[in-house]
C-alpha atoms as a PDB file:
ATOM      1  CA  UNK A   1      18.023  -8.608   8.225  1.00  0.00           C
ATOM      2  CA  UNK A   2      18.469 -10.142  11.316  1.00  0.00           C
ATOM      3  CA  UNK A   3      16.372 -12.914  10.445  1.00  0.00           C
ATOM      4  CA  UNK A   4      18.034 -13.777   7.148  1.00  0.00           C
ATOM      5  CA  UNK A   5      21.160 -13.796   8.957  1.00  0.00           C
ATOM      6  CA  UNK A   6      19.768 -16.225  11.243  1.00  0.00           C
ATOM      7  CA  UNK A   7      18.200 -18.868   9.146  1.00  0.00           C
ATOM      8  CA  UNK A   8      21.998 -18.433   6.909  1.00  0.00           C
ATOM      9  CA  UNK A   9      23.223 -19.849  10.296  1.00  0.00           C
ATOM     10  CA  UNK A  10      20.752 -22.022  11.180  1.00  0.00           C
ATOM     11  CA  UNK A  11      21.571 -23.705   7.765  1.00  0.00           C
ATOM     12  CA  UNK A  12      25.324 -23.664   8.454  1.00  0.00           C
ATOM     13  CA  UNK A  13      27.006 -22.277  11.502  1.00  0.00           C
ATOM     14  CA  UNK A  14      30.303 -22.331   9.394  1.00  0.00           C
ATOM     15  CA  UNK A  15      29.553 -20.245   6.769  1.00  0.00           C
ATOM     16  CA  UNK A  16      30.259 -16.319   6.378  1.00  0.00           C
ATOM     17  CA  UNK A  17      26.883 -14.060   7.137  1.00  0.00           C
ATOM     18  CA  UNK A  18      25.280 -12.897   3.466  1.00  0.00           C
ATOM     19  CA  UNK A  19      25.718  -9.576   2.015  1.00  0.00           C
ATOM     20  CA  UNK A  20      22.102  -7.906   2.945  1.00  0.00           C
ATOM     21  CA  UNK A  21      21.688  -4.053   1.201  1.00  0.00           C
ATOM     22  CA  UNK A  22      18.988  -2.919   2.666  1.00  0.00           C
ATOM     23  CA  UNK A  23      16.425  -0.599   0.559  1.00  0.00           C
ATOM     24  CA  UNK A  24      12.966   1.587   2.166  1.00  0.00           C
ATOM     25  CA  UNK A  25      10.692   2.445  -0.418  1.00  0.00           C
ATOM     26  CA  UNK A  26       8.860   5.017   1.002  1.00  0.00           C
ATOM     27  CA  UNK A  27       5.560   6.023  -0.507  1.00  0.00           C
ATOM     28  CA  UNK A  28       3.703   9.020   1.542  1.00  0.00           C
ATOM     29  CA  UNK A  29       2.663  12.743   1.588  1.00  0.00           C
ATOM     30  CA  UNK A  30       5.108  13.526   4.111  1.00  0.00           C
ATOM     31  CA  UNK A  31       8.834  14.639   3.906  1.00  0.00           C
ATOM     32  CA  UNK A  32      11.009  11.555   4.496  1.00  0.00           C
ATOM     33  CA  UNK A  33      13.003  12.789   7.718  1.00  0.00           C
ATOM     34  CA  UNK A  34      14.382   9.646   9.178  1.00  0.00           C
ATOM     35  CA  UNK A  35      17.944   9.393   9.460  1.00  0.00           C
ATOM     36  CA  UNK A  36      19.174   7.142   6.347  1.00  0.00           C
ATOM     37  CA  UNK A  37      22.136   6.071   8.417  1.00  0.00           C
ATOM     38  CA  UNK A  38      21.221   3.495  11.338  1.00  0.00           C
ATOM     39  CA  UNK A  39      23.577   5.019  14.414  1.00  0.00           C
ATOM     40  CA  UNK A  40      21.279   8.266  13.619  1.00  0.00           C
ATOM     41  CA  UNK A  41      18.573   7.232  15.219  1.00  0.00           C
ATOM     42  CA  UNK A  42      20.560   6.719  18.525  1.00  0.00           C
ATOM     43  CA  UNK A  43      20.614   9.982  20.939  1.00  0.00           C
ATOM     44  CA  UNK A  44      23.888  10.998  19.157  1.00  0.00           C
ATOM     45  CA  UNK A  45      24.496  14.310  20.968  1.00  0.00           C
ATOM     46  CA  UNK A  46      24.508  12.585  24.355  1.00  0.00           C
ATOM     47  CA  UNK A  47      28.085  13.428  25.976  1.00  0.00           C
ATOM     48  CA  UNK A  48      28.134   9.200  26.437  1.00  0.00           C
ATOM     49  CA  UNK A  49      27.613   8.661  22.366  1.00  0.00           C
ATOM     50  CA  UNK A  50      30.945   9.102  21.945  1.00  0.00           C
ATOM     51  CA  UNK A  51      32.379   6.513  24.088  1.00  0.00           C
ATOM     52  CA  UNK A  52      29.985   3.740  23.074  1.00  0.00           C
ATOM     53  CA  UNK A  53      29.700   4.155  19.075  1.00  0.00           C
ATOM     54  CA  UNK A  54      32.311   1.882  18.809  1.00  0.00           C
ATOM     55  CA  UNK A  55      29.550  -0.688  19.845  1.00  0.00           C
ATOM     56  CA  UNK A  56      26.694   0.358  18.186  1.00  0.00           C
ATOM     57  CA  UNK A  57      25.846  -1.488  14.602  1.00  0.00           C
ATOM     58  CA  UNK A  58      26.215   1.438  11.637  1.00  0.00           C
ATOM     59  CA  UNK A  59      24.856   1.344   8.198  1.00  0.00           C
ATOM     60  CA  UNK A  60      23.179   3.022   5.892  1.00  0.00           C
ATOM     61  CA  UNK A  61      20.154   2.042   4.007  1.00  0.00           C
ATOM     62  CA  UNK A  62      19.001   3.052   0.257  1.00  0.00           C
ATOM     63  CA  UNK A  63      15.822   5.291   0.333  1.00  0.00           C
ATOM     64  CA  UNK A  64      13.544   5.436  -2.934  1.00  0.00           C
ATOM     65  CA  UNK A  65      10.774   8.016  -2.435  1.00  0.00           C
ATOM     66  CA  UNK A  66       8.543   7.503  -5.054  1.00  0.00           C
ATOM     67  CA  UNK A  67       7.137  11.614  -5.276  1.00  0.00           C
ATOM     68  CA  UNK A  68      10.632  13.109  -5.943  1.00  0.00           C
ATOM     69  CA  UNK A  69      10.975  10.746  -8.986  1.00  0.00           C
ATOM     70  CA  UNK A  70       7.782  11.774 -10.831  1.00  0.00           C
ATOM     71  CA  UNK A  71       9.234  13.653 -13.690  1.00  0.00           C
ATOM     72  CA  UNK A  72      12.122  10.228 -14.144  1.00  0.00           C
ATOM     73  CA  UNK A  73      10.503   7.896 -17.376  1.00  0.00           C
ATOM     74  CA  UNK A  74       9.237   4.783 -15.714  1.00  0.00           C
ATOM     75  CA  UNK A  75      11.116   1.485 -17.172  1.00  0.00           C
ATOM     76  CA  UNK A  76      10.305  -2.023 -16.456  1.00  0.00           C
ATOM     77  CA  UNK A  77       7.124  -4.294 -17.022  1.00  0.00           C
ATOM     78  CA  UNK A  78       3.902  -3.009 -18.050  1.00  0.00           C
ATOM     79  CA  UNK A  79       2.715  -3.756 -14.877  1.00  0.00           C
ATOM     80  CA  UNK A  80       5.302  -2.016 -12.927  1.00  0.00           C
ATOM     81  CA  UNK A  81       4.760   0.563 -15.108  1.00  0.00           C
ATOM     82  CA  UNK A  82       1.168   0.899 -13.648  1.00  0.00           C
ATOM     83  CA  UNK A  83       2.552   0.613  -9.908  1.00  0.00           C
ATOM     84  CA  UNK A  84       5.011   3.278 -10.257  1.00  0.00           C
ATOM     85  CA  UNK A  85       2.612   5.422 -12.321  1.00  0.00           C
ATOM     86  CA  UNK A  86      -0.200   6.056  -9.359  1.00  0.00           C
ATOM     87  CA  UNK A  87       2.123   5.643  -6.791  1.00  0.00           C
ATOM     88  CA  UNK A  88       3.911   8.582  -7.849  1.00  0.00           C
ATOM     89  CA  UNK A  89       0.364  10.515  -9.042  1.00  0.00           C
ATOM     90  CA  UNK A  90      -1.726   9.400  -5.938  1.00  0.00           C
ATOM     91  CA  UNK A  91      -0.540  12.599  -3.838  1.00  0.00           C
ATOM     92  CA  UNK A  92      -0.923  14.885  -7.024  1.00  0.00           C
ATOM     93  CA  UNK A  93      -1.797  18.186  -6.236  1.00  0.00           C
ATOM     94  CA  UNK A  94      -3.252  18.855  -9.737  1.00  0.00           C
ATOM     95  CA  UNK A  95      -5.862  16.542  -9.901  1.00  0.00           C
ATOM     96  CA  UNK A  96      -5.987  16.462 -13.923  1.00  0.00           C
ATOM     97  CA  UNK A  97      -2.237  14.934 -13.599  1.00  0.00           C
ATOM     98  CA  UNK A  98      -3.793  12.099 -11.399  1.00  0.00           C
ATOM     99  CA  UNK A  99      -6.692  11.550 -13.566  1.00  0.00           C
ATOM    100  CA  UNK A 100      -4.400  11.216 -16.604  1.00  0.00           C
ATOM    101  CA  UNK A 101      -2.550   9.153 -15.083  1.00  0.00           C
ATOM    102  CA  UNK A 102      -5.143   6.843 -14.095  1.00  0.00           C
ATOM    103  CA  UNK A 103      -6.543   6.793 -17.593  1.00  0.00           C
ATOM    104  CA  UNK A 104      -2.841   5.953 -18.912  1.00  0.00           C
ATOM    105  CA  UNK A 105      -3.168   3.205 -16.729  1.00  0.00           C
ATOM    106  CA  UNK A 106      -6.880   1.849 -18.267  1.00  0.00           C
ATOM    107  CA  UNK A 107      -5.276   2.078 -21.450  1.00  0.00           C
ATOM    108  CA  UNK A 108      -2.824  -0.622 -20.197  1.00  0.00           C
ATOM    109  CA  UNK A 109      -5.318  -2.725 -18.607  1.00  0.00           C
ATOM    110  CA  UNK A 110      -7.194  -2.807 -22.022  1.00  0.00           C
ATOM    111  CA  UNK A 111      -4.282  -3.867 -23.739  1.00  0.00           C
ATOM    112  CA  UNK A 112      -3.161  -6.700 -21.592  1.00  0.00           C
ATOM    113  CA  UNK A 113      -6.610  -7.782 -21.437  1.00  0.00           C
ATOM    114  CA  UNK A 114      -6.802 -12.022 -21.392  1.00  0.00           C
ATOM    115  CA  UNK A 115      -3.069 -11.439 -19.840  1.00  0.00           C
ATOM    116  CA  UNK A 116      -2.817 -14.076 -16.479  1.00  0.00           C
ATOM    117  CA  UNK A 117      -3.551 -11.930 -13.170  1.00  0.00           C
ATOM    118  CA  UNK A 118      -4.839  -8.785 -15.661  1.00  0.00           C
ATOM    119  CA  UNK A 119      -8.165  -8.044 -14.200  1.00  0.00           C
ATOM    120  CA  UNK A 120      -6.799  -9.087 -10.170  1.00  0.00           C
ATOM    121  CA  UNK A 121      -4.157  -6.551 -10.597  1.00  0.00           C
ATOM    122  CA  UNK A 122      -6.856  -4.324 -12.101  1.00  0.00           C
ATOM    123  CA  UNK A 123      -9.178  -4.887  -9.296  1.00  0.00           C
ATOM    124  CA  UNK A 124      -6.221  -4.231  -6.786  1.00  0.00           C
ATOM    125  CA  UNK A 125      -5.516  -1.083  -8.363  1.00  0.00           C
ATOM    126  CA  UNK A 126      -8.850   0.357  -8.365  1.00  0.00           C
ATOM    127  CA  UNK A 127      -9.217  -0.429  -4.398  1.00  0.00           C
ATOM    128  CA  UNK A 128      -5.866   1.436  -3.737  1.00  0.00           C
ATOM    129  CA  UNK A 129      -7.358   4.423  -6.068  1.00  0.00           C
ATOM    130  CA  UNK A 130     -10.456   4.616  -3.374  1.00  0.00           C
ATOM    131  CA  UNK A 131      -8.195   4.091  -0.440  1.00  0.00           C
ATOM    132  CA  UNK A 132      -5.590   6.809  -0.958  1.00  0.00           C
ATOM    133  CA  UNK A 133      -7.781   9.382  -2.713  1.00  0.00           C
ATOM    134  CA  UNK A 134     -10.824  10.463  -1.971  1.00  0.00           C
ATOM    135  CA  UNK A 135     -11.168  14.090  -3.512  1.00  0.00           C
ATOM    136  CA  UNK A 136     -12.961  13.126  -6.507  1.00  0.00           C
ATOM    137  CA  UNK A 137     -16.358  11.771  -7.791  1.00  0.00           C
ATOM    138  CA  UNK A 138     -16.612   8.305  -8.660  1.00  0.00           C
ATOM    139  CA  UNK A 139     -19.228   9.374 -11.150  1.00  0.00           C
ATOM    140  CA  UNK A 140     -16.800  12.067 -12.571  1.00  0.00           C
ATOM    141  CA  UNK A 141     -13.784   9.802 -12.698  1.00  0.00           C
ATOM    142  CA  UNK A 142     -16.308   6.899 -14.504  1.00  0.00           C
ATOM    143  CA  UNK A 143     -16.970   9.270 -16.925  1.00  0.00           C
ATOM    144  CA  UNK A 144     -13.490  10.354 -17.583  1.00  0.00           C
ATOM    145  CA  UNK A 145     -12.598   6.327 -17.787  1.00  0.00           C
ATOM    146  CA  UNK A 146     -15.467   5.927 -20.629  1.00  0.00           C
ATOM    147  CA  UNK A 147     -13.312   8.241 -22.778  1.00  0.00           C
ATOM    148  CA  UNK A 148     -10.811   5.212 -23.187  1.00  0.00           C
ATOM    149  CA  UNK A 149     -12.517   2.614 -21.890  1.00  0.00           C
ATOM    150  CA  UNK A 150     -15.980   1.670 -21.816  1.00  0.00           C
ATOM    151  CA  UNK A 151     -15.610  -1.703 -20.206  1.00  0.00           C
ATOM    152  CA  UNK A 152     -13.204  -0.417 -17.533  1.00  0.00           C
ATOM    153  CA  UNK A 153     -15.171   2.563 -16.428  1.00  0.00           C
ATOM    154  CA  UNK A 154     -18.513   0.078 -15.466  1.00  0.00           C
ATOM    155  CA  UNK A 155     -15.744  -2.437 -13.900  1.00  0.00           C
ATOM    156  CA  UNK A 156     -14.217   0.537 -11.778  1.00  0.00           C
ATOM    157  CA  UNK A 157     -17.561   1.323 -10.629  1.00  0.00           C
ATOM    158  CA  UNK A 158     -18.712  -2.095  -9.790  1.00  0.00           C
ATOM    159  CA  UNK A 159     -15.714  -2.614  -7.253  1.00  0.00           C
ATOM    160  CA  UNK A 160     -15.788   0.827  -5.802  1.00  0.00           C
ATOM    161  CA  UNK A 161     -19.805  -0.116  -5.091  1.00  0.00           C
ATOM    162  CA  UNK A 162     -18.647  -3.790  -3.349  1.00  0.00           C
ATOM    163  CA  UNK A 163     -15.657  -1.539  -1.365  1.00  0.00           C
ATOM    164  CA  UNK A 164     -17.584   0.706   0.069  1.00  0.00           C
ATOM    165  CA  UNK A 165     -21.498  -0.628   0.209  1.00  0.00           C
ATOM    166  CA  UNK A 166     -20.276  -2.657   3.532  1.00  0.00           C
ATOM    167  CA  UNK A 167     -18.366  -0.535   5.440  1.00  0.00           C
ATOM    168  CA  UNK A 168     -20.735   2.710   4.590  1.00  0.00           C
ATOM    169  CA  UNK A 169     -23.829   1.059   6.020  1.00  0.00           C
ATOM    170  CA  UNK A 170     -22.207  -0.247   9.168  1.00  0.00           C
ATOM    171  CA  UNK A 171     -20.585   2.870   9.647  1.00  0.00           C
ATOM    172  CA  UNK A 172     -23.805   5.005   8.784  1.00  0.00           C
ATOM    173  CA  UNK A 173     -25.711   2.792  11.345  1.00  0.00           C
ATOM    174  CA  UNK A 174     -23.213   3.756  14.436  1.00  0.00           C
ATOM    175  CA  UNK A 175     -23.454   7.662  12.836  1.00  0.00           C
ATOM    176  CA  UNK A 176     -27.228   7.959  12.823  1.00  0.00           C
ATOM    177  CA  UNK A 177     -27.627   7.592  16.228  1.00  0.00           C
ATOM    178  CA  UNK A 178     -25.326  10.539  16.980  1.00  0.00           C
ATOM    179  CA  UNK A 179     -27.275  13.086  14.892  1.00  0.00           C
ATOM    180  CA  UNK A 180     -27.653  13.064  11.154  1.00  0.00           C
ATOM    181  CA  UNK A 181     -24.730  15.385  10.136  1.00  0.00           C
ATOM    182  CA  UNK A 182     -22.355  14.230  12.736  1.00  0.00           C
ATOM    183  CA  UNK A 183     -23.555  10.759  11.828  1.00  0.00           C
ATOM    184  CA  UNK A 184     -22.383  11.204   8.460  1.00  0.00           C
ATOM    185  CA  UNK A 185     -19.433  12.205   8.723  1.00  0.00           C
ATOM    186  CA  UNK A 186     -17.690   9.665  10.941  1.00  0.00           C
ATOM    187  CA  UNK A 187     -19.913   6.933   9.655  1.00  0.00           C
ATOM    188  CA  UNK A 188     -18.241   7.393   6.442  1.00  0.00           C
ATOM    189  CA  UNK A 189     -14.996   7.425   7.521  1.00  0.00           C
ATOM    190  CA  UNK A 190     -15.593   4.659  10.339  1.00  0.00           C
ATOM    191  CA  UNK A 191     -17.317   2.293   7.443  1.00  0.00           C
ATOM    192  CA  UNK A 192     -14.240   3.033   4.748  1.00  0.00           C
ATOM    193  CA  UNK A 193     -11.725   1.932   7.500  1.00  0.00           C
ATOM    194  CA  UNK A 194     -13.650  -1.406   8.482  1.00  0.00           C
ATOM    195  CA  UNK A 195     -14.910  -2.182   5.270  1.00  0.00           C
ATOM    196  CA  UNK A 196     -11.060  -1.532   3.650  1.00  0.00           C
ATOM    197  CA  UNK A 197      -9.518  -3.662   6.649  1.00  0.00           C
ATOM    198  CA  UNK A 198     -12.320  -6.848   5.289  1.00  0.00           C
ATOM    199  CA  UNK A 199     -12.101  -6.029   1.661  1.00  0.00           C
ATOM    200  CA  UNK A 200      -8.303  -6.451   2.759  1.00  0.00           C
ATOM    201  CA  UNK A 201      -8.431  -9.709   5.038  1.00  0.00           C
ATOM    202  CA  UNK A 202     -11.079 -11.114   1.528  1.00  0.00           C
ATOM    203  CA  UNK A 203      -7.898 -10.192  -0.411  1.00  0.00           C
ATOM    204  CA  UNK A 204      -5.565 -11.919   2.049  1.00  0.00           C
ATOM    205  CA  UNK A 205      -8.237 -15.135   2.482  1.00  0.00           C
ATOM    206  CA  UNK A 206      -8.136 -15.333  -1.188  1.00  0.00           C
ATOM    207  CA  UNK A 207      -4.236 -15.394  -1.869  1.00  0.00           C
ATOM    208  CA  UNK A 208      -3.549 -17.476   1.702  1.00  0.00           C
ATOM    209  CA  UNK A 209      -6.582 -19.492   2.228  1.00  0.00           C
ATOM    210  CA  UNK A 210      -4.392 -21.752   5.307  1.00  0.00           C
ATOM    211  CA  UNK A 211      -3.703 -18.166   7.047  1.00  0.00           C
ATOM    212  CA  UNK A 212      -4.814 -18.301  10.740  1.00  0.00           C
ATOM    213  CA  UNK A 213      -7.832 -16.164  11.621  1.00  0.00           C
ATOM    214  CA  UNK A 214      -5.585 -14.765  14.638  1.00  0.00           C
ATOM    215  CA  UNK A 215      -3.847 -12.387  12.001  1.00  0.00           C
ATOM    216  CA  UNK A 216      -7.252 -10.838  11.321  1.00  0.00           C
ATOM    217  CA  UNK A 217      -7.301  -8.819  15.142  1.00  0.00           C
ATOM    218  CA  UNK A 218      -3.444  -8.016  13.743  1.00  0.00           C
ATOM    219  CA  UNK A 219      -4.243  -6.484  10.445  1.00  0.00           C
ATOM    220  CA  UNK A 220      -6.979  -4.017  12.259  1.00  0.00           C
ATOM    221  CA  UNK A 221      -4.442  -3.156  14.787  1.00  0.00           C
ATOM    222  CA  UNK A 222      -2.702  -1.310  11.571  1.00  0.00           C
ATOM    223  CA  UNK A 223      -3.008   2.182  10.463  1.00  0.00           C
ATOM    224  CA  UNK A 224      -4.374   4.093   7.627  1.00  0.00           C
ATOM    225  CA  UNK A 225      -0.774   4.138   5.996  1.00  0.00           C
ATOM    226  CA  UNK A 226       0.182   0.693   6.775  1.00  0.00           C
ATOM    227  CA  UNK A 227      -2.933  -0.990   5.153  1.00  0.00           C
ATOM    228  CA  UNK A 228      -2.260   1.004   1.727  1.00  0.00           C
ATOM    229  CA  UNK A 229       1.514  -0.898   2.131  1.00  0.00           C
ATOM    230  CA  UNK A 230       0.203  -4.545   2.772  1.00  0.00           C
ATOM    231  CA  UNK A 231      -2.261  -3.577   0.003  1.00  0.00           C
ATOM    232  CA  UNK A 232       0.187  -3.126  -2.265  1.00  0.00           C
ATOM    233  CA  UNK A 233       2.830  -5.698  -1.408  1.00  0.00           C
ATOM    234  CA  UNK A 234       0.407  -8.075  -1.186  1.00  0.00           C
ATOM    235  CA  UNK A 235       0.440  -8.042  -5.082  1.00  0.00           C
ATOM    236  CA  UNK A 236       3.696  -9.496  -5.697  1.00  0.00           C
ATOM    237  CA  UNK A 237       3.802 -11.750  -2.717  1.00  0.00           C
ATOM    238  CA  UNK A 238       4.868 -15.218  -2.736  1.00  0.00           C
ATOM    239  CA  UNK A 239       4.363 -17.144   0.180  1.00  0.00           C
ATOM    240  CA  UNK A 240       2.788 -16.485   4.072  1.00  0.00           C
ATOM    241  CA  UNK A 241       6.143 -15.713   5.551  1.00  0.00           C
ATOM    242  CA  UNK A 242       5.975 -12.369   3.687  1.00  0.00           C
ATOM    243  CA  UNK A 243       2.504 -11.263   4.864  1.00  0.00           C
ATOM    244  CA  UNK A 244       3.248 -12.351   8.401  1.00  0.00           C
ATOM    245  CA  UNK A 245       6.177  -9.466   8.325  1.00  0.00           C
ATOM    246  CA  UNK A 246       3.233  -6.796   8.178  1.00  0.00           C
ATOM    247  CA  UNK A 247       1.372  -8.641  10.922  1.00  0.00           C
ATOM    248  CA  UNK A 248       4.172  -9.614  13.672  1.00  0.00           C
ATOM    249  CA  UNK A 249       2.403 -11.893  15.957  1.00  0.00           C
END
C-alpha cells in the first residue's frame, strides 16, 4: 500500500492519495487467527495503548479463506474455475472429494485443449497437485485420470517424473550415507524441497528470462507455504515488479 501511495506521489505531489482496499486471500490448513483489523496486531491491552491509538494507522482488511467457501458454486472463467476448485479441495480430508475434483478439472483441460496458455496452466497445476499433497499414489491417481482422460493421465505422469527425478536423487544421495531408512526418509523430503525451489526458479527463468540470478538465494530463503503462493501467483503475473514482492531484496 505504502508503495502505491508513493509512486501516486512521486507522479504528482498535488494530488489526493488513491483509495487502496486491501484484500488477503488466505489459502492454508490452519485456522486464520490474525487480527483482520490493523491496530490489532499492536499490544492493545498495554495500559499506554490507550493514550497513543490516536496515532496509530487503523483499518481493516477483507479476508477470503478459500476452505470455508467450498460448498459456494464457483463463478468466473474456466480457468478460475480450476484455481478455485483445488485450492479449496487440496486440504480435503476425504480424499475421493479431492480426486473428483481433480478429475473435474482434466475434464476442463480436455476441453480447452488448443486454448493459448492451456497445457502451461495444466503443467502448473499438476506441480501444485505434487507440492501440496502427497497422500496419494501417482500410479493410483494416473489411473483414476485415464477414466476421463487418457492423454492427461500420461501428461500428469510425465511432469510428476521431471518434478521429482532431480530433487529425489540429490536428496537420496545426502540420505544414503546416514543409513538406508533414515536416508530415505529425509532424502525424500530434502530432494522435493530443492528440486520444487528449481522446478520453481525454471518456472520463474521461463516467464522472466532478464530476472537477476541474486533472487535465486531469495526464493530458497522461502518456506514450504510461501513457495505454493509464488507458485500460484506466478500464473497470472504480469511483469517482474510483481515477483520481486515475494522475493524482497
Amino acid at each position: 500500500m505504502t508503495a502505491i501511495w508513493g509512486k501516486a506521489l512521486s507522479l504528482d505531489p498535488s494530488s489526493p492519495l488513491p483509495i487502496i482496499i486491501p484484500i488477503v486471500f488466505y489459502h492454508g490448513n490452519r485456522k486464520w487467527t490474525i487480527s483482520t483489523d490493523f491496530d490489532g496486531l499492536f499490544e492493545t491491552e498495554k495500559e499506554h495503548y490507550g493514550a497513543y491509538r490516536r496515532q496509530i494507522p487503523s483499518y481493516e482488511y477483507l479476508l477470503y479463506v478459500f476452505s470455508s467457501t467450498k460448498h459456494e458454486p464457483i463463478r468466473g472463467t474456466k480457468k478460475l474455475q480450476i484455481f478455485l476448485g483445488i485450492t479449496r479441495a487440496i486440504f480435503e480430508e476425504e480424499k475421493e472429494v479431492f480426486i473428483e475434483t481433480v478429475l473435474d478439472a482434466m475434464k476442463s483441460f480436455d476441453e480447452s485443449r488448443g486454448t493459448v496458455g492451456n497445457e502451461e496452466y495444466f503443467e502448473a497445476y499438476i506441480r501444485y497437485l505434487f507440492y501440496a499433497r502427497t497422500d496419494f499414489e501417482q500410479e493410483e491417481l494416473k489411473e483414476r485420470i485415464k477414466t476421463v482422460s487418457m492423454e492427461r493421465s500420461e501428461k500428469m505422469l510425465t511432469i510428476a517424473e521431471k518434478l521429482l527425478q532431480e530433487g529425489v536423487e540429490k536428496g537420496l544421495a545426502k540420505g544414503i550415507k546416514k543409513g538406508r531408512e533414515e536416508g530415505r526418509k529425509e532424502g525424500r523430503e530434502k530432494g522435493r524441497e530443492e528440486g520444487r525451489e528449481e522446478l520453481l526458479w525454471k518456472q520463474i527463468t521461463k516467464k522472466f528470462p532478464q530476472i537477476p540470478e541474486r533472487y535465486y538465494e531469495k526464493l530458497k530463503a522461502l518456506t514450504i507455504d510461501q513457495l505454493d503462493t509464488l507458485g500460484l501467483d506466478l500464473i497470472d503475473m504480469q511483469n517482474e515488479e510483481e515477483l520481486k514482492k515475494h522475493l524482497p531484496m
